[in-house]
Protein backbone atom coordinates (compact mmCIF):
# COMPACT_ATOMS: atom_id res chain seq x y z
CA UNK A 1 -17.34 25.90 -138.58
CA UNK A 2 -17.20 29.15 -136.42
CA UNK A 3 -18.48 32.60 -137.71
CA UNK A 4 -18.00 35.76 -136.27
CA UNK A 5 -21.33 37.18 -135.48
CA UNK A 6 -22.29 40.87 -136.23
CA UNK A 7 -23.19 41.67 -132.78
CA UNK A 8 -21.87 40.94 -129.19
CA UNK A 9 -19.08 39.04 -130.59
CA UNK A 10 -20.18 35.71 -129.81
CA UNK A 11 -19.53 33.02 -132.23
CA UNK A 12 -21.98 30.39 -133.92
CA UNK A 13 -21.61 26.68 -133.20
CA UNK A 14 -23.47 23.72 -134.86
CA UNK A 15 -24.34 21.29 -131.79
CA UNK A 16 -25.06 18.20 -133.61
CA UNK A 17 -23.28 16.65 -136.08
CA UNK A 18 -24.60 17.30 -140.26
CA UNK A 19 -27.54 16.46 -141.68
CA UNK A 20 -28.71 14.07 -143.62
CA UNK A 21 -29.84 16.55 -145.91
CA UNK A 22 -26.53 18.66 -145.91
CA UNK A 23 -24.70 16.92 -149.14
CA UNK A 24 -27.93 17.53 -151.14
CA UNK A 25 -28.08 21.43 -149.94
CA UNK A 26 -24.24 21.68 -150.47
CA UNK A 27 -24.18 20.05 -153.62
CA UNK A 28 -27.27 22.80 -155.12
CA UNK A 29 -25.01 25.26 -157.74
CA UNK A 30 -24.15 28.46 -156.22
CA UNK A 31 -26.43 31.61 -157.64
CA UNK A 32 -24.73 33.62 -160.10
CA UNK A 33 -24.22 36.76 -158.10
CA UNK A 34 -22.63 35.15 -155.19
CA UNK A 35 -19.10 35.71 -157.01
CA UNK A 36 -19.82 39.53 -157.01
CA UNK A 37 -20.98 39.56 -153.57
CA UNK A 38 -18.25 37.42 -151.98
CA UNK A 39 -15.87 39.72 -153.71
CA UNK A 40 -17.66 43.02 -152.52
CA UNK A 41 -17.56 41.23 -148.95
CA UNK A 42 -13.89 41.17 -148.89
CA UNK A 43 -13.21 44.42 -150.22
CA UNK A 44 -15.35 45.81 -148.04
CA UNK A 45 -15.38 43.57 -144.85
CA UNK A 46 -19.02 43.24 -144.63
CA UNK A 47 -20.47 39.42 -144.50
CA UNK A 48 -22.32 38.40 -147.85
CA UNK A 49 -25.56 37.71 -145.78
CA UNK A 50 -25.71 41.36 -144.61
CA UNK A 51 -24.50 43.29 -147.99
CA UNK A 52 -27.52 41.00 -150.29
CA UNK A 53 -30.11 41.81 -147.50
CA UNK A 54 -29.36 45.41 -147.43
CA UNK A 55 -29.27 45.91 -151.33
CA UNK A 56 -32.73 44.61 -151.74
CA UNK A 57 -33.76 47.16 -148.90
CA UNK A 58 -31.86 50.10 -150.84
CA UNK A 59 -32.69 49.17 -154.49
CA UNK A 60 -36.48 48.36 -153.28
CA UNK A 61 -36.85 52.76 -152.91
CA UNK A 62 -36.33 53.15 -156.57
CA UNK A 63 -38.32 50.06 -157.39
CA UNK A 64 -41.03 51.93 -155.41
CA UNK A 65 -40.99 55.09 -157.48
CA UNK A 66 -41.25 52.82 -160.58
CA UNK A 67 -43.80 50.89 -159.18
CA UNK A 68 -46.10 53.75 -158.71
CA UNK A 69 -45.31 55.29 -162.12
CA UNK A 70 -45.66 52.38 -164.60
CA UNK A 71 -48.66 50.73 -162.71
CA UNK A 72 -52.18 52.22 -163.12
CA UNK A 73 -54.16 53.67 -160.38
CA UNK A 74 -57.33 51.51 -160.26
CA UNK A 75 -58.87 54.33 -158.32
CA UNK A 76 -59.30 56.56 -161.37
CA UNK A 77 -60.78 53.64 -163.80
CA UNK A 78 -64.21 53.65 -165.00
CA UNK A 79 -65.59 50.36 -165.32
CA UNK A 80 -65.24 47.78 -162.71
CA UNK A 81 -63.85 45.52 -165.19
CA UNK A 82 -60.28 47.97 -165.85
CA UNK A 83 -60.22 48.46 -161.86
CA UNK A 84 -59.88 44.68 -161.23
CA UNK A 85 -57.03 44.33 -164.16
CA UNK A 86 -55.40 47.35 -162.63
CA UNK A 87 -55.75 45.74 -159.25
CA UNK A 88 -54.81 42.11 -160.34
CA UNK A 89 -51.47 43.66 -161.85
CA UNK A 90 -50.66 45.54 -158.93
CA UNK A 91 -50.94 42.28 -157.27
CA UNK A 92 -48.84 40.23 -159.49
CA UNK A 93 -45.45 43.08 -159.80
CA UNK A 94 -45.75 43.41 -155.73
CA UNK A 95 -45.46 39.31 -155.58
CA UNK A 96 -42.83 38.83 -158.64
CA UNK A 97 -40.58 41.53 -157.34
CA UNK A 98 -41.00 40.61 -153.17
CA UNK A 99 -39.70 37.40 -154.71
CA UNK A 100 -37.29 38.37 -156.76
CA UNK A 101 -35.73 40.09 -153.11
CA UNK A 102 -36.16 36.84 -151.18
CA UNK A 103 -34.05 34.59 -154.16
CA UNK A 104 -31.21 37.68 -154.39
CA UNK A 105 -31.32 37.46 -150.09
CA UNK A 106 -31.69 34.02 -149.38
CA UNK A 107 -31.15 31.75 -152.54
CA UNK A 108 -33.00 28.31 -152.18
CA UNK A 109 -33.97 28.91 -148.46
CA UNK A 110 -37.03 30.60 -150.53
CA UNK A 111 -38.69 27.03 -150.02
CA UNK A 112 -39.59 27.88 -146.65
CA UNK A 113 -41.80 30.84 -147.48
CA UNK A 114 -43.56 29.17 -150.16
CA UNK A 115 -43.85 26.41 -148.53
CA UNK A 116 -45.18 27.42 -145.43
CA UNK A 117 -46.89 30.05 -147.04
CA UNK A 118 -49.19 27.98 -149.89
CA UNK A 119 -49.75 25.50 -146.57
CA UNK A 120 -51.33 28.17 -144.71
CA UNK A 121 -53.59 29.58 -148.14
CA UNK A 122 -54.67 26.12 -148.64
CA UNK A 123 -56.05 25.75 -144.83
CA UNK A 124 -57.98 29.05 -145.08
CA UNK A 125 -59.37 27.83 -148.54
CA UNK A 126 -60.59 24.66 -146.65
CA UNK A 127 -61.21 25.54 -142.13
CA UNK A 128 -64.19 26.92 -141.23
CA UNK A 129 -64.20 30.84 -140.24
CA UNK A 130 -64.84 29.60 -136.54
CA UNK A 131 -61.86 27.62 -136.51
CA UNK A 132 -59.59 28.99 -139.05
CA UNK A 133 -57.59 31.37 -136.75
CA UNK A 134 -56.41 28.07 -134.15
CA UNK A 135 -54.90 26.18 -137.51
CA UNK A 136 -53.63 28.92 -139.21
CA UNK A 137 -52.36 30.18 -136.00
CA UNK A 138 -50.41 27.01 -134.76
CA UNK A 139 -49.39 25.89 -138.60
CA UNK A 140 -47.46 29.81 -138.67
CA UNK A 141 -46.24 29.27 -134.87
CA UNK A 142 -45.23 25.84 -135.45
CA UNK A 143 -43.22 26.11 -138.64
CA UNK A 144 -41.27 29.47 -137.16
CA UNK A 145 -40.77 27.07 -134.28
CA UNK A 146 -39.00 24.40 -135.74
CA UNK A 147 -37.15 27.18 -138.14
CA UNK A 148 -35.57 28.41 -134.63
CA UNK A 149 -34.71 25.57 -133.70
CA UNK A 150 -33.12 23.97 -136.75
CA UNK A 151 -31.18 27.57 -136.97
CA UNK A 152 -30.16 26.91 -133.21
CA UNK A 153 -28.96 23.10 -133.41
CA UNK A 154 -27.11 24.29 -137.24
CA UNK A 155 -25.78 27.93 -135.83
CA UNK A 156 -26.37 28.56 -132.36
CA UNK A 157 -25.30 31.59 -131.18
CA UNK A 158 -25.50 33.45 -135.15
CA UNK A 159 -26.65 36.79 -135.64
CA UNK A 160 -26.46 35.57 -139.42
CA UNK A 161 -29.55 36.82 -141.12
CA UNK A 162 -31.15 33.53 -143.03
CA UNK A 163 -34.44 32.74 -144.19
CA UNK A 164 -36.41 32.73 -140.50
CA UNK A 165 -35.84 37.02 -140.83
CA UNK A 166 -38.49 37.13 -143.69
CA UNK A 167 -40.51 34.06 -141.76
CA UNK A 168 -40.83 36.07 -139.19
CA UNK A 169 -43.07 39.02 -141.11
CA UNK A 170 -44.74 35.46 -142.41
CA UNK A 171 -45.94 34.50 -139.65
CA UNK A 172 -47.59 37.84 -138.25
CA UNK A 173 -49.28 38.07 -142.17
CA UNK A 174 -51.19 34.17 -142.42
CA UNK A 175 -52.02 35.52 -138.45
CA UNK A 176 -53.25 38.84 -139.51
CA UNK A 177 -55.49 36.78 -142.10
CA UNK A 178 -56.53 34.44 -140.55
CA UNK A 179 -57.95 36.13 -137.62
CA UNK A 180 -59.48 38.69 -140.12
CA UNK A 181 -61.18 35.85 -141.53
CA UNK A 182 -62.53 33.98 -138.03
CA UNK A 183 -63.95 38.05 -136.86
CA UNK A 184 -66.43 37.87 -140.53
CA UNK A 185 -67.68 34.54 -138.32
CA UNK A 186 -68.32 36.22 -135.33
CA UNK A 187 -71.48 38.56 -134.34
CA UNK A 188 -70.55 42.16 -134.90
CA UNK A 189 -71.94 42.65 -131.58
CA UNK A 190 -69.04 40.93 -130.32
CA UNK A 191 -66.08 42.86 -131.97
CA UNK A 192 -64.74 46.31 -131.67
CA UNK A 193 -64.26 48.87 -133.67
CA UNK A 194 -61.31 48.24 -135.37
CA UNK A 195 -61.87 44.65 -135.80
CA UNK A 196 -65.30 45.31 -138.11
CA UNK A 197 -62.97 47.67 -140.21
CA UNK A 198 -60.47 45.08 -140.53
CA UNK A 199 -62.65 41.43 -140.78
CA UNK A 200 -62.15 39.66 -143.88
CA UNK A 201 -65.61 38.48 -145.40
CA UNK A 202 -64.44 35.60 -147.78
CA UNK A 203 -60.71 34.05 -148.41
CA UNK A 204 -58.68 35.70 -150.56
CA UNK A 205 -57.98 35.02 -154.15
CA UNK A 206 -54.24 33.85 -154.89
CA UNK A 207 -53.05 36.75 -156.19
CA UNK A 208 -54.75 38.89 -153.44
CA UNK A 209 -52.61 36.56 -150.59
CA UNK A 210 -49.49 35.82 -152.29
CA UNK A 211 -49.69 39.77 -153.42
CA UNK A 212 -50.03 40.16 -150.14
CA UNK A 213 -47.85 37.93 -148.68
CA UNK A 214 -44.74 38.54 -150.34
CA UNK A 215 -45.61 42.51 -150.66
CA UNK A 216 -41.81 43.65 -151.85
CA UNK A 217 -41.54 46.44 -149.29
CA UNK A 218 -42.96 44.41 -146.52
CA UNK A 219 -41.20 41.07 -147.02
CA UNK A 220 -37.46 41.69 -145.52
CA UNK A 221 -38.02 44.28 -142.36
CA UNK A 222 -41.46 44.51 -142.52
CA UNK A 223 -43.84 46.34 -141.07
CA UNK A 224 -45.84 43.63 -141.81
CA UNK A 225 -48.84 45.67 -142.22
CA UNK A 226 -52.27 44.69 -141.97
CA UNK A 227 -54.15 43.56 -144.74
CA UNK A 228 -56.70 46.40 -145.00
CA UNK A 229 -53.77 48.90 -145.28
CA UNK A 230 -52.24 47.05 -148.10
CA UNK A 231 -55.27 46.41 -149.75
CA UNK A 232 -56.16 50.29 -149.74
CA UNK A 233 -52.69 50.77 -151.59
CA UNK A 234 -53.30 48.26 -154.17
CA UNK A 235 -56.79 49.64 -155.22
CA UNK A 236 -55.87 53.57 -154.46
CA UNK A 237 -58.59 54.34 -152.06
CA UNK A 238 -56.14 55.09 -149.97
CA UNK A 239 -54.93 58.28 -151.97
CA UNK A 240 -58.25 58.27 -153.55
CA UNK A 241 -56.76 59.93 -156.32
CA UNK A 242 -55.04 62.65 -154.63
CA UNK A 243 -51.43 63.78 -156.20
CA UNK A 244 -49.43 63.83 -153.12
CA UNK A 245 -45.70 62.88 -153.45
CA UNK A 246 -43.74 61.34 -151.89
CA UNK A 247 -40.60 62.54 -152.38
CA UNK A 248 -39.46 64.97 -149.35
CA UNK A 249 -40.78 62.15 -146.77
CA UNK A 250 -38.66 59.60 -148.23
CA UNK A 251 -35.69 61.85 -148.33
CA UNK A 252 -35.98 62.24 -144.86
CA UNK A 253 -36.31 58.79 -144.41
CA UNK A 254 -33.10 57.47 -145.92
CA UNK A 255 -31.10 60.75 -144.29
CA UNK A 256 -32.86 59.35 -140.73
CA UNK A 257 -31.19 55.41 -142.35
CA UNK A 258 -28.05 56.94 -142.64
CA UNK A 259 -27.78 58.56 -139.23
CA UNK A 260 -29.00 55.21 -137.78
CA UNK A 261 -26.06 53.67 -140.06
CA UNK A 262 -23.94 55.99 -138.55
CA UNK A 263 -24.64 55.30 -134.56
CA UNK A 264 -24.73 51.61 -135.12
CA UNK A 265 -21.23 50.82 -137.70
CA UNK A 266 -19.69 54.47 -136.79
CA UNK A 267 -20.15 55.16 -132.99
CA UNK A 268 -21.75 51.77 -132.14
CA UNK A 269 -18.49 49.76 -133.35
CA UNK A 270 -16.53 51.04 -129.58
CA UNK A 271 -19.20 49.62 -127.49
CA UNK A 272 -19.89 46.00 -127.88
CA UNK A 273 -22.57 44.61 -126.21
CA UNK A 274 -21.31 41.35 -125.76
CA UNK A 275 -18.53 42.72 -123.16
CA UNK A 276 -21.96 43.26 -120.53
CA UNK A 277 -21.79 39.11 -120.80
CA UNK A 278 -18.15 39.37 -119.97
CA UNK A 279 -17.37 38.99 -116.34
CA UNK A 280 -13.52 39.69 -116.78
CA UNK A 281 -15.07 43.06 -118.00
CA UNK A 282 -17.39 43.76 -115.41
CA UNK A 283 -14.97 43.16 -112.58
CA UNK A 284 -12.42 45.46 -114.10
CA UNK A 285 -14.91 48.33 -114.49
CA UNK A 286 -16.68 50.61 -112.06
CA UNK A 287 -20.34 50.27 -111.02
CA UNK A 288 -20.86 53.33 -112.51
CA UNK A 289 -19.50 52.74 -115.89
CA UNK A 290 -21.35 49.70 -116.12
CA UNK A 291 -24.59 51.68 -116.27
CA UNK A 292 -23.35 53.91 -118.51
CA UNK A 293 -21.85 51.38 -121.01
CA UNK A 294 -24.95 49.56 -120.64
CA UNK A 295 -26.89 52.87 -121.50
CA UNK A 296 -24.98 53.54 -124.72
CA UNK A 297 -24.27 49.87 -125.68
CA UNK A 298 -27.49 48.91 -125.85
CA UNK A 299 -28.83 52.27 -127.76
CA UNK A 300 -26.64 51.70 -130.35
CA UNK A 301 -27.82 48.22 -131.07
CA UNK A 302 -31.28 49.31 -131.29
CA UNK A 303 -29.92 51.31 -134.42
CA UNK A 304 -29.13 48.43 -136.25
CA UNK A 305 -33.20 47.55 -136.57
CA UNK A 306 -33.90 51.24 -136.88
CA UNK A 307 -31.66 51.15 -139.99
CA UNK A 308 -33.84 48.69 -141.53
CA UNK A 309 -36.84 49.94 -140.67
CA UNK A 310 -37.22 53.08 -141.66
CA UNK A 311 -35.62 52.20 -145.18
CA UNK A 312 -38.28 49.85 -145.65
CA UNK A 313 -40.67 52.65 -144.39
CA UNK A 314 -39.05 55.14 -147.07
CA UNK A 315 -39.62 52.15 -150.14
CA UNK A 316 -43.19 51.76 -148.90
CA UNK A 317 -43.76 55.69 -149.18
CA UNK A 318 -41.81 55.63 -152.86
CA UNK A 319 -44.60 53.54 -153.91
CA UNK A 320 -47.50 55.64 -152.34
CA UNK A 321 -47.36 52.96 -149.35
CA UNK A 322 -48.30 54.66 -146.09
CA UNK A 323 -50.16 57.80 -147.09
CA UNK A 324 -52.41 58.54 -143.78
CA UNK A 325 -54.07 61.51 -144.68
CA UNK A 326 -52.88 65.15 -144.28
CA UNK A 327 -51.99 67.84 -142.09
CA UNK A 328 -54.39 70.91 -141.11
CA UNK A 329 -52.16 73.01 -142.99
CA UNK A 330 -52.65 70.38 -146.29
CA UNK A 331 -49.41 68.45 -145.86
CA UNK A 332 -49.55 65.11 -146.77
CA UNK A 333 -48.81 62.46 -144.09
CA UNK A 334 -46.49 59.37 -144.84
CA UNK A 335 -46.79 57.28 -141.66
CA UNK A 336 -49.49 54.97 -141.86
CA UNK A 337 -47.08 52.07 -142.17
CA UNK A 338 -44.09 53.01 -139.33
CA UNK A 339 -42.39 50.60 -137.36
CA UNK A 340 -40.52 52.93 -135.26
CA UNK A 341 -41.36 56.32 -133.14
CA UNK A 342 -37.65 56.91 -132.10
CA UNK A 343 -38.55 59.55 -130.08
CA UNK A 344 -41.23 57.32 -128.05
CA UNK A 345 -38.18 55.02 -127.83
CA UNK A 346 -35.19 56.45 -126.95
CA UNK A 347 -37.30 59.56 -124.88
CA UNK A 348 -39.60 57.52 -123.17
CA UNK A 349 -41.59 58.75 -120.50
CA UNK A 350 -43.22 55.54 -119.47
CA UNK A 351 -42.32 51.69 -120.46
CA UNK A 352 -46.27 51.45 -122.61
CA UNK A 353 -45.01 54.24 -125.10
CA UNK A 354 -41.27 52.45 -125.51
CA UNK A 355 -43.23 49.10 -126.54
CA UNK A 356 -46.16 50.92 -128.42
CA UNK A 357 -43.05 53.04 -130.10
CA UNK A 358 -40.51 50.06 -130.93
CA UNK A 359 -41.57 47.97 -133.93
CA UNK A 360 -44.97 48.71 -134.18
CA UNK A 361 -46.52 46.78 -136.69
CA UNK A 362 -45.31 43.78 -134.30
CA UNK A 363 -46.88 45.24 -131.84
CA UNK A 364 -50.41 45.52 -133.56
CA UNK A 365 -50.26 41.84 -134.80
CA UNK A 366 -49.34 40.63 -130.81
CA UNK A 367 -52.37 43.51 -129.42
CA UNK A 368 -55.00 42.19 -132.43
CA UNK A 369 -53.98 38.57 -132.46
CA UNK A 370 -53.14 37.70 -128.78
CA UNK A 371 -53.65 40.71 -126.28
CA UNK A 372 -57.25 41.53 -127.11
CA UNK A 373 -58.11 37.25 -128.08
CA UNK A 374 -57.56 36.50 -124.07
CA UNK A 375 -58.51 37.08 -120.91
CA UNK A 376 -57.53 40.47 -119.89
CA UNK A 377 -56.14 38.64 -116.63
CA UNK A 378 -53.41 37.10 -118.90
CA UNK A 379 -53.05 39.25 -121.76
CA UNK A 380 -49.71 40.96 -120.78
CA UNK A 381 -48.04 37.78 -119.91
CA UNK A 382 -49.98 35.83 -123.24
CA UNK A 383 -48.43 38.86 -125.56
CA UNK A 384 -45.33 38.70 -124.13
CA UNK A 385 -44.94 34.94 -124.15
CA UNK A 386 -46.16 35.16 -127.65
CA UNK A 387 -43.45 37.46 -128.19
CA UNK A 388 -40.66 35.87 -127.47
CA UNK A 389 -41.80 32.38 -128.92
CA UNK A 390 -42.04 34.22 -131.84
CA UNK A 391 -38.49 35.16 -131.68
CA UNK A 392 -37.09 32.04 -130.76
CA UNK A 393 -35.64 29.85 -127.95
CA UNK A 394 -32.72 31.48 -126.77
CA UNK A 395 -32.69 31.43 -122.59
CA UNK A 396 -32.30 35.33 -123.06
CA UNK A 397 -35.00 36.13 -124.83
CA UNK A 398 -37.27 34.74 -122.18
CA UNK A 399 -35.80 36.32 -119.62
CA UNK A 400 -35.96 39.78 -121.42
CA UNK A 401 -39.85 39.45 -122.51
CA UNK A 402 -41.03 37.49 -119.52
CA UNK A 403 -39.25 40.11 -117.26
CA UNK A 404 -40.51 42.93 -119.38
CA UNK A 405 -43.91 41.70 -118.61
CA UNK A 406 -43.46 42.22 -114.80
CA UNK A 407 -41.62 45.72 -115.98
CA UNK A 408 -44.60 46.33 -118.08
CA UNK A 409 -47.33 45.92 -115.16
CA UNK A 410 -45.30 47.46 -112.73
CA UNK A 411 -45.59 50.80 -114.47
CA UNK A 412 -49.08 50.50 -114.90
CA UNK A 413 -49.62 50.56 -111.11
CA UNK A 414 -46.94 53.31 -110.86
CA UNK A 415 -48.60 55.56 -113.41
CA UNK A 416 -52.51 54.63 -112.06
CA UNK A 417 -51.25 55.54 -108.21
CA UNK A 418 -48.89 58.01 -108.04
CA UNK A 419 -49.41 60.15 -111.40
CA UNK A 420 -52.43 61.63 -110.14
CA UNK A 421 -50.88 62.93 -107.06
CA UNK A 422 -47.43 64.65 -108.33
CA UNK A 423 -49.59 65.86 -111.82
CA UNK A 424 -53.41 66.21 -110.32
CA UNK A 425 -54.70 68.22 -113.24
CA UNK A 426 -54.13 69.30 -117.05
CA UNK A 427 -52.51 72.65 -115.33
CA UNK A 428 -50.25 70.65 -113.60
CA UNK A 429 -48.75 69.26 -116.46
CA UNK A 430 -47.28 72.64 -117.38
CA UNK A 431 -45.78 73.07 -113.76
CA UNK A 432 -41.94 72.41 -112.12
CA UNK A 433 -43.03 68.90 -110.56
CA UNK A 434 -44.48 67.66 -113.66
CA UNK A 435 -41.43 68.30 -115.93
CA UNK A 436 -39.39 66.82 -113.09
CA UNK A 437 -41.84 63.96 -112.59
CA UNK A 438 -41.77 63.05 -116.44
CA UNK A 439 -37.87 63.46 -116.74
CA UNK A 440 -37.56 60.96 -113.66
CA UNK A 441 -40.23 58.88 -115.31
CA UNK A 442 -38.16 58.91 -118.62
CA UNK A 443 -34.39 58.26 -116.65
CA UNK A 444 -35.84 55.04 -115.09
CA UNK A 445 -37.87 53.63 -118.19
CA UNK A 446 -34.76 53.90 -120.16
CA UNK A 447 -32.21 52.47 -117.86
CA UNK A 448 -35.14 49.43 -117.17
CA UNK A 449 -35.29 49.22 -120.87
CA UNK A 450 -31.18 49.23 -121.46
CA UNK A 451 -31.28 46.30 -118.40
CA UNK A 452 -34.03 44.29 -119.81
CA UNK A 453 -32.81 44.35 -123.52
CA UNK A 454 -29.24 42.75 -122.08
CA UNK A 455 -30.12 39.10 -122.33
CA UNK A 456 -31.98 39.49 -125.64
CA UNK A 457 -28.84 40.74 -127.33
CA UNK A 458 -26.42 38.21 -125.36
CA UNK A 459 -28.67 35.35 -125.78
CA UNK A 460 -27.32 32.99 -123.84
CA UNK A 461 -28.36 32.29 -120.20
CA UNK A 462 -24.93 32.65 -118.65
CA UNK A 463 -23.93 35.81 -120.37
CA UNK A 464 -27.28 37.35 -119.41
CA UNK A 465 -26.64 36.47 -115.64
CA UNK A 466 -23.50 38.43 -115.75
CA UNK A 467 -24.96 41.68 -115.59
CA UNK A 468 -28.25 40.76 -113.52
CA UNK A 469 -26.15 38.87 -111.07
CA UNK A 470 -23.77 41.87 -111.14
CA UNK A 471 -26.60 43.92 -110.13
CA UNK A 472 -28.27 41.48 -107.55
CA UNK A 473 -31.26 41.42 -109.52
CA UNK A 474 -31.82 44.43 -107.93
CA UNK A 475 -34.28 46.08 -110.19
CA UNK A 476 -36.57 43.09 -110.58
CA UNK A 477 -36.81 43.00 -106.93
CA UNK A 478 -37.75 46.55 -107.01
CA UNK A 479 -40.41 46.25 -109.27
CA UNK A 480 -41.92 43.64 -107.28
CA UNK A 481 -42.14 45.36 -103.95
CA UNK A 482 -43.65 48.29 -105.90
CA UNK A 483 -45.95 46.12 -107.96
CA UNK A 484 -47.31 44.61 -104.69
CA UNK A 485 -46.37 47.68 -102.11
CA UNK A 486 -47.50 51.34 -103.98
CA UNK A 487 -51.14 50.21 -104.61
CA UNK A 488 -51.63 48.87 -100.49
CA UNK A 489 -50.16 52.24 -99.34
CA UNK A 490 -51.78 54.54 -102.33
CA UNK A 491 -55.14 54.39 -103.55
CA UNK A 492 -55.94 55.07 -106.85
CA UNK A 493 -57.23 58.38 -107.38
CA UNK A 494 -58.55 58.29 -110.41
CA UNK A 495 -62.46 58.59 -111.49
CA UNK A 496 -63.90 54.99 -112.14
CA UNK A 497 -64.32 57.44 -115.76
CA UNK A 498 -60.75 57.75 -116.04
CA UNK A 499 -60.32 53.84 -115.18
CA UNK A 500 -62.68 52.55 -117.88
CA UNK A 501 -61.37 54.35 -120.57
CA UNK A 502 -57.56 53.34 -119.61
């Protein structure tokens, strides 16, 4: 069976013939709702996949604003004994209703989060602190692994969003735990700062990890936040009984969802990103239009996670999720829990604030799980490897993060050797060069971004080749001679102060 994907138009293919398994699966009775949905599909030409995923997002902003008024703040109890029943119920409607999403998404694929999920509890109940980060870590690895690849032999080629979307916020969550657990084992001598804040001292209790777990504004696009932060929600010390509301930031938040909505469906629908992998299209086409249809292609696909993203970000706020203190002026701050800086994105002056800016909370859970676990030698290649395991086994998503890694280092030496010498001081900054300096810096980052983020979105190794062989592989050839060239020929400037603190 073929199905028009939502993006490049490529189309899935199963490459091995069914199942065992597949009569048993086929024969389970369809939900009740999948009538309405399958008739909303049609009428409005949306798949069913996308229109039940994007309903729980939408009706889980409401949800939030009941959330926060029917449960009790366990911050403003008394006794210690009304705190933990305030807490323990907070718990318990977080779990019921992120479960109540994942059966409206995903139907009966919902045994794969339990599953893997209660198998992961069970081996923090039972590994040692020392050791409980390696199982936990390859048990969450391993079972997102095989999800890829079952998804690739069943659908290769799908942009169909199935039960691995929520696995993947599953994964980065037992992770989180588990290495908050294995840093209580370790001397504090030994970890930083923000590892003592965030160590675990003791597993959790079953409502604490499944609340956790299967937190109903975290469970479809994330950000999978860290368990402190979610913690500090639950019990209010977060807001610490402060009144702030929520309201205005997640207005601006679902206006910001809509405008995404809009540059992905409305403006994004005339540039398909799939006609990059096309080499009847290339040929036709001018070498400059290429870069500009790769500019604008690619920038509206990026709106498709933005879109998801920040409505997730608004329910989180809706429920007092993401309060991060306030302003100077007293204005209360709703960003605690982001998972996009568009600005650091789609403006960025170098290539560290574009992958600092784009999915963050991903971003924290490769820097506190991998980046900061390893060598520093290895730890951009290890977090980038990481990375696109983590995503799965298509040939282009290898070639984006692997090449992104060489991208990534490349603008380190670029920014420690020749920085100093266009912008030598904070006066500087405010000067001609430096506004031409970051406005180059920002031109190249982007179009290296819009290059490297082809083969992700085509997938495939042939359709990524198409517009890297187009190009002669120019640009990775470019950042090699610099990587290896600018810091022979330039010495770094810098202080060793200014080096140490990098």
């Amino acid at each position: 069976e073929l199905e028009e994907s939502t993006m490049g138009g490529t189309e899935a293919v199963r490459l091995l013939p069914p199942m065992p398994w597949d009569p048993y699966v086929e024969g389970l009775p369809d939900m009740p709702w999948e009538g309405a949905i399958q008739s909303l599909a049609d009428q409005t030409g949306f798949a069913t996949d996308q229109l039940r995923y994007t309903s729980c997002l939408l009706v889980a902003i409401p949800i939030g604003f009941i959330f926060r008024a029917v449960t009790t703040d366990p911050y403003s109890r008394k006794t210690e004994g009304e705190r933990a029943a305030a807490v323990a119920s907070r718990h318990t409607l977080s779990m019921v209703v992120g479960l109540s999403f994942m059966v409206f998404a995903f139907g009966y694929e919902i045994a794969h989060a339990l599953f893997s999920s209660t198998v992961a509890f069970l081996l923090m109940k039972v590994v040692p602190g020392k050791h409980v980060h390696i199982w936990v870590s390859i048990w969450a690895m391993g079972y997102m692994s095989l999800s890829h690849i079952y998804r690739q032999i069943v659908a290769y080629g799908s942009w169909t969003i199935d039960f691995t979307t929520p696995q993947l916020l599953l994964t980065q969550k037992m992770m989180n735990i588990a290495f908050a657990l294995h840093d209580s084992s370790r001397k504090d001598a030994d970890l930083n700062d923000e590892q003592r804040k965030r160590k675990i001292n003791k597993p959790l209790t079953f409502t604490e990890y499944y609340g956790y777990i299967f937190c109903m504004h975290t469970l479809l696009a994330g950000p999978s936040a860290d368990y402190t932060e979610y913690i500090m929600w639950i019990d209010g010390s977060k807001l610490a009984g402060q009144q702030h509301s929520p309201l205005m930031a997640v207005l601006k938040k679902i206006l910001c969802a809509a405008f995404c909505l809009f540059m992905f469906i409305g403006l994004g629908a005339s540039w398909d990103v799939g006609a990059l992998g096309q080499q009847d299209w290339i040929s036709k086409h001018a070498w400059w239009w290429v870069i500009i249809y790769n500019q604008v292609a690619l920038c509206m696909g990026r709106h498709r996670y933005y879109f998801a993203w920040v409505l997730s970000d608004a329910a989180c706020n809706a429920a007092g999720f993401g309060f991060n203190g306030v302003t100077a002026s007293g204005a209360a701050k709703w960003d605690a829990v982001l998972n996009i800086r568009y600005l650091d994105v789609e403006a960025a002056t170098n290539f560290r604030a574009a992958m600092t800016g784009w999915n963050i909370a991903t971003s924290n859970w490769l820097r506190r799980c991998v980046y900061e676990r390893v060598p520093s030698a290895y730890a951009t290649f290890a977090s980038f490897t990481m990375s696109a395991i983590w995503h799965g086994f298509y040939p282009g998503y290898y070639l984006t993060f692997l090449s992104s890694a060489l991208f990534n280092e490349t603008a380190k030496v670029l920014r420690r050797h020749i920085r100093p010498r266009v912008i030598p001081s904070k006066d500087a900054e405010k000067g001609p060069v430096a506004f031409l300096y970051h406005f180059a810096s920002t031109c190249v980052t982007m179009m290296s971004l819009n290059y490297l983020g082809h083969p992700f979105n085509v997938q495939s190794l042939d359709k990524a080749m198409v517009l890297w062989s187009y190009w002669k592989m120019a640009p990775h050839v470019i950042a090699i001679v610099l990587f290896l060239v600018v810091p022979a020929f330039l010495p770094n400037k810098r202080p060793a102060s200014a080096k140490k603190t990098n």
